[in-house]
N, C-alpha and C. Protein backbone atom coordinates (compact mmCIF):
# COMPACT_ATOMS: atom_id res chain seq x y z
N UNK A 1 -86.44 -182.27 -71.66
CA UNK A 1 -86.09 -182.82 -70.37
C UNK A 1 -85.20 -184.06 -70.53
N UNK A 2 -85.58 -184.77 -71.89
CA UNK A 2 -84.82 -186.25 -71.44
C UNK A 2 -83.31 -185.33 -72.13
N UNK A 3 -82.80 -184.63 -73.19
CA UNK A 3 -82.24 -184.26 -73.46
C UNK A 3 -81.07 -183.80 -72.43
N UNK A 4 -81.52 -183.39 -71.31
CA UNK A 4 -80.73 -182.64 -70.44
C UNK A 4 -80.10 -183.83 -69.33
N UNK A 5 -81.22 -184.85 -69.13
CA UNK A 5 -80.84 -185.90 -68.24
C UNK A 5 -79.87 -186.85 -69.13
N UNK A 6 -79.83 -186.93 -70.30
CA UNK A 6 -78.93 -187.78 -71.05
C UNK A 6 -77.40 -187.07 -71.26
N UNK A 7 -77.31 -185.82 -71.55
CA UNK A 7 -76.16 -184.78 -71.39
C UNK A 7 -75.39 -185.32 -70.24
N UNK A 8 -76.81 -184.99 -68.58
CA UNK A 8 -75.60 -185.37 -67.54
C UNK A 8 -75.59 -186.77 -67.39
N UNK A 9 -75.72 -187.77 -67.97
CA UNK A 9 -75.80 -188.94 -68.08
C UNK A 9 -74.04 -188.99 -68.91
N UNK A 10 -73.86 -188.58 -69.85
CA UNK A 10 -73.00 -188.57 -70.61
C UNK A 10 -71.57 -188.57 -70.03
N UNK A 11 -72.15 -187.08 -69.06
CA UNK A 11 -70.74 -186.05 -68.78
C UNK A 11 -70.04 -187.05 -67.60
N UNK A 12 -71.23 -187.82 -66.21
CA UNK A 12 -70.63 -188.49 -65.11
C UNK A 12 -69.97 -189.81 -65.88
N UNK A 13 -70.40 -190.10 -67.03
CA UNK A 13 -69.93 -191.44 -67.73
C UNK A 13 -68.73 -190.68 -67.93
N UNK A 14 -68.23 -189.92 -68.68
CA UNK A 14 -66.71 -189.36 -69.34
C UNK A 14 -66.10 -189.09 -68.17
N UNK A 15 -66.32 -188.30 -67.17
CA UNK A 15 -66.05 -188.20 -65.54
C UNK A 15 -65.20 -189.10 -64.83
N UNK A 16 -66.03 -190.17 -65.21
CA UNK A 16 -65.89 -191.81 -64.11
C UNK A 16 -64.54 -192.49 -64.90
N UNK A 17 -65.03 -192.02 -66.63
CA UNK A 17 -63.96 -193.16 -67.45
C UNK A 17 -62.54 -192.12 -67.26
N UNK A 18 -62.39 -190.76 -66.99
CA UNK A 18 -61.10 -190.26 -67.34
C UNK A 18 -60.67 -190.42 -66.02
N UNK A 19 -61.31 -190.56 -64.30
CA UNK A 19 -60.57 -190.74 -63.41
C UNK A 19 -60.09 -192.46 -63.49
N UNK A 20 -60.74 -193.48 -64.05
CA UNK A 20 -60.60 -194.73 -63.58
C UNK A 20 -59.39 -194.61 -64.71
N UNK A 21 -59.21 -193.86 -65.62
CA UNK A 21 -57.91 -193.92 -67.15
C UNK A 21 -56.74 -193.05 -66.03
N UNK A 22 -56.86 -192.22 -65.07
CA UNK A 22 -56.10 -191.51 -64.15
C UNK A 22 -55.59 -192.85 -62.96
N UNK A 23 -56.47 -193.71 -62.88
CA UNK A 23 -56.36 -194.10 -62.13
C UNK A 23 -55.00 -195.86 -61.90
N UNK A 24 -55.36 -195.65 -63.40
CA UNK A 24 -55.15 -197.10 -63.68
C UNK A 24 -53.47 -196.83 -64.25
N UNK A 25 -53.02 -195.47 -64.63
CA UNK A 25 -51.55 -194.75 -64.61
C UNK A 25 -51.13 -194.34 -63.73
N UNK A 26 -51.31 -193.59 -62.86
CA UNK A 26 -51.31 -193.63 -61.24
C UNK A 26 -51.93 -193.83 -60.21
N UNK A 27 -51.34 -194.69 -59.91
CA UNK A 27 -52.51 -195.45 -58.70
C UNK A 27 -52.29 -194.63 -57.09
N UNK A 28 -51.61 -194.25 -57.64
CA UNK A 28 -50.37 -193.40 -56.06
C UNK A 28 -50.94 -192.14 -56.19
N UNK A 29 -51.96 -191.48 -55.17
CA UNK A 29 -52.22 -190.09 -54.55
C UNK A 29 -51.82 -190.07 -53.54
N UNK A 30 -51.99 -188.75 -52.97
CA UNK A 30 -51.27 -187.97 -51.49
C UNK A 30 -52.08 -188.27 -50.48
N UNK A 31 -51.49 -188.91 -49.66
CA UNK A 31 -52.94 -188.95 -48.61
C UNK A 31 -53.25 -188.07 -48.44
N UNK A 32 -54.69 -188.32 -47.77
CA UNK A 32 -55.86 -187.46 -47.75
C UNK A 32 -55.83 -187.00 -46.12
N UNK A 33 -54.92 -187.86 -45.43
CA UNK A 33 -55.13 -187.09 -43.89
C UNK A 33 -53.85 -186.07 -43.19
N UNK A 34 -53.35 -186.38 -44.24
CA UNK A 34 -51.33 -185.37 -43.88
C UNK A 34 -51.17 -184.59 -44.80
N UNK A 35 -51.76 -185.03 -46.32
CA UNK A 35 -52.06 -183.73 -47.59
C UNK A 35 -50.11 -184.34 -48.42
N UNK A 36 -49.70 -185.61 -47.80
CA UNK A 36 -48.91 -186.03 -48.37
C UNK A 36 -47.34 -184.87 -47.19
N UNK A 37 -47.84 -184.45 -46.34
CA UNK A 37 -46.08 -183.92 -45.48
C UNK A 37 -45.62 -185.33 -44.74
N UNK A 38 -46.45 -186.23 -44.67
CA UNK A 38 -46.00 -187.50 -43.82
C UNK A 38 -45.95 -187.49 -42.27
N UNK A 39 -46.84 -186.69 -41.97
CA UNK A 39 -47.03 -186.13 -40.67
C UNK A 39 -48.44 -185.43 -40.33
N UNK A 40 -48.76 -185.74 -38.97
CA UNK A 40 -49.94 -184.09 -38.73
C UNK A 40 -49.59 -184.19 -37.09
N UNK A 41 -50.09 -182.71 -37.37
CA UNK A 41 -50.40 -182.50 -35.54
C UNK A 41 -51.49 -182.79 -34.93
N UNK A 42 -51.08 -183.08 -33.51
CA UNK A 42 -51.57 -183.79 -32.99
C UNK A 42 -52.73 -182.38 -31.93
N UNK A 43 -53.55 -182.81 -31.17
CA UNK A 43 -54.05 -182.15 -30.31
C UNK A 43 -53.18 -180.67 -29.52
N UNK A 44 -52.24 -181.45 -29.03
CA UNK A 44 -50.95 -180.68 -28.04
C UNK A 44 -49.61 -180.29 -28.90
N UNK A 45 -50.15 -180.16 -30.40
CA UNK A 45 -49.26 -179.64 -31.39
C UNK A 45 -47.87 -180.21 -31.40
N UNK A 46 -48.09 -181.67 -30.95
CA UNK A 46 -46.13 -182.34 -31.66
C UNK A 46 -46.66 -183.21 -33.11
N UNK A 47 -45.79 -182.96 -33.82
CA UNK A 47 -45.89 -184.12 -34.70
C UNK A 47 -45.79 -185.79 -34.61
N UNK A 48 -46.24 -186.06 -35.54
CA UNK A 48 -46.91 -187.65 -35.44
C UNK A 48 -46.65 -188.18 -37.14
N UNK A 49 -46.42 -189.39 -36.85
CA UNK A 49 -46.29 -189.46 -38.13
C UNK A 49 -47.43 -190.43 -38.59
N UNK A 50 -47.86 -190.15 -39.92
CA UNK A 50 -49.53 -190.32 -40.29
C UNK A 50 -49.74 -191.93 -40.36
N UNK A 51 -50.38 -192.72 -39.57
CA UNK A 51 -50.72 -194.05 -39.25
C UNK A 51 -51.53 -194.18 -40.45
N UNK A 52 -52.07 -193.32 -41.28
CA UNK A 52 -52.87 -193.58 -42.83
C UNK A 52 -52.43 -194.32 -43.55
N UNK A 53 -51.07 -193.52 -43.87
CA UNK A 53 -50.19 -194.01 -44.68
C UNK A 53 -48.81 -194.41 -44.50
N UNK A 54 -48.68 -194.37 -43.25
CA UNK A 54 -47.25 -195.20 -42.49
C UNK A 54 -46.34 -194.04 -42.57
N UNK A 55 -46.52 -193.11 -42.43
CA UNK A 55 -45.71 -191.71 -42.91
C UNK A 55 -44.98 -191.57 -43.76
N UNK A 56 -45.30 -192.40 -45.63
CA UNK A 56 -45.09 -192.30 -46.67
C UNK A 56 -45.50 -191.21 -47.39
N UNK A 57 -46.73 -190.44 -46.95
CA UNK A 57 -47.05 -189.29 -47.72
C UNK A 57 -47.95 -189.63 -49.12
N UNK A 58 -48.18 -190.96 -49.21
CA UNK A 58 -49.06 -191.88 -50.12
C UNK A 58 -49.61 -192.82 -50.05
N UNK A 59 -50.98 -193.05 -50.76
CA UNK A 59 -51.89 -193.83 -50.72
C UNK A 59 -52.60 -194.13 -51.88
N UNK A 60 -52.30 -195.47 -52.01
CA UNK A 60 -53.32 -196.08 -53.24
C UNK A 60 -54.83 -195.38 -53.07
N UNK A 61 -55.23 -194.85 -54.47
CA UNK A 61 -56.35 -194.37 -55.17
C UNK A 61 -57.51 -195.02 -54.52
N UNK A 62 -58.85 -194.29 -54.78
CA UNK A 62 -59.73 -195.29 -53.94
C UNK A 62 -60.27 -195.94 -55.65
N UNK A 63 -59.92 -195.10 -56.50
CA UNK A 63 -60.32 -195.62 -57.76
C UNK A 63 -59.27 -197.12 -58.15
N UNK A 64 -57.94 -196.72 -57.96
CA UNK A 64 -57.24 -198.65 -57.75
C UNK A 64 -57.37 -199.04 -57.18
N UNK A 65 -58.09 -198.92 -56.17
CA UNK A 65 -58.44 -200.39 -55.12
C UNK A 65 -59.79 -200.92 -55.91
N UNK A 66 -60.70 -199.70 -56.79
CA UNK A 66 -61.80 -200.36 -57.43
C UNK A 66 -61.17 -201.39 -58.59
N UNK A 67 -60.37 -201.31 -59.37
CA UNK A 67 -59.84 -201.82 -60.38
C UNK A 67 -59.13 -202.49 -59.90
N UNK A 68 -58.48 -202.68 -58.82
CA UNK A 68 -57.77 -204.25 -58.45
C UNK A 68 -58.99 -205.27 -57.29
N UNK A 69 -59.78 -204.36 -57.11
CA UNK A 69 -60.74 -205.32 -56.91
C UNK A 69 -61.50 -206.01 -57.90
N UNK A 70 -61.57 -205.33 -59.23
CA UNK A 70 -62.82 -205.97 -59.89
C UNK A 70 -61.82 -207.17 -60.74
N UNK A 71 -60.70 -206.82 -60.86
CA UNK A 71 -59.33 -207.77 -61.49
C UNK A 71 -59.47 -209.15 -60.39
N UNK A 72 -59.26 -209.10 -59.63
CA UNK A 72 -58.92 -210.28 -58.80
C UNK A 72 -60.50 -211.04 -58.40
N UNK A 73 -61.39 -210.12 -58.73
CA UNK A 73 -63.14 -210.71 -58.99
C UNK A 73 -63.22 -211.66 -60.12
N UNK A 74 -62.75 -210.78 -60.63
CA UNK A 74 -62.82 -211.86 -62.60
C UNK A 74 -61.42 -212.80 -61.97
N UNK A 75 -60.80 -212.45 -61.94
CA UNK A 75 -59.58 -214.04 -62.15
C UNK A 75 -60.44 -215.19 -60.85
N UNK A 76 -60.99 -214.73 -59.58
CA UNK A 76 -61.60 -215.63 -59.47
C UNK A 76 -62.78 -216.25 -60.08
N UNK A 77 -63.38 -215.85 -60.43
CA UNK A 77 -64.34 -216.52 -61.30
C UNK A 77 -63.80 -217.60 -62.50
N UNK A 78 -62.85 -217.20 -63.16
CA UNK A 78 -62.34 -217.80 -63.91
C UNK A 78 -61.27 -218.55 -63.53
N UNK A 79 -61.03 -219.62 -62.93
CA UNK A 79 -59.92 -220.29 -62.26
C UNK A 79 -60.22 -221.98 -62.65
């Protein structure tokens, strides 16, 4: 039993470290509410352009906002 809980102990650790190593080389994904066209439809089917992401079609990672948060945590501390 502990064998199996330490495995998935392992795998969410390698998981966490290869998106935050994804993360920290591109910080830039597609938004998540337009799928990156820079647009969606609306109710009455006209286009709109996506207030998410300013109709850039991109959005900082939620994993770089963790890593420029924990950056600007430590430099305050240390000042």
């Amino acid at each position: 039993m502990t064998t199996i809980v330490l495995l998935a102990s392992l795998i969410a650790l390698g998981y966490t470290a290869c998106y935050l190593a994804v993360c920290a080389a591109s910080p830039w994904g597609r938004c998540r509410r337009c799928h990156g066209r820079r647009y969606h439809r609306t109710v009455i089917g006209t286009r709109r352009d996506c207030r998410r992401c300013d109709g850039t079609g991109i959005q900082v990672r939620l994993g770089r906002r963790l890593i420029n948060y924990i950056r600007a945590e430590y430099r305050a501390g240390h000042q």
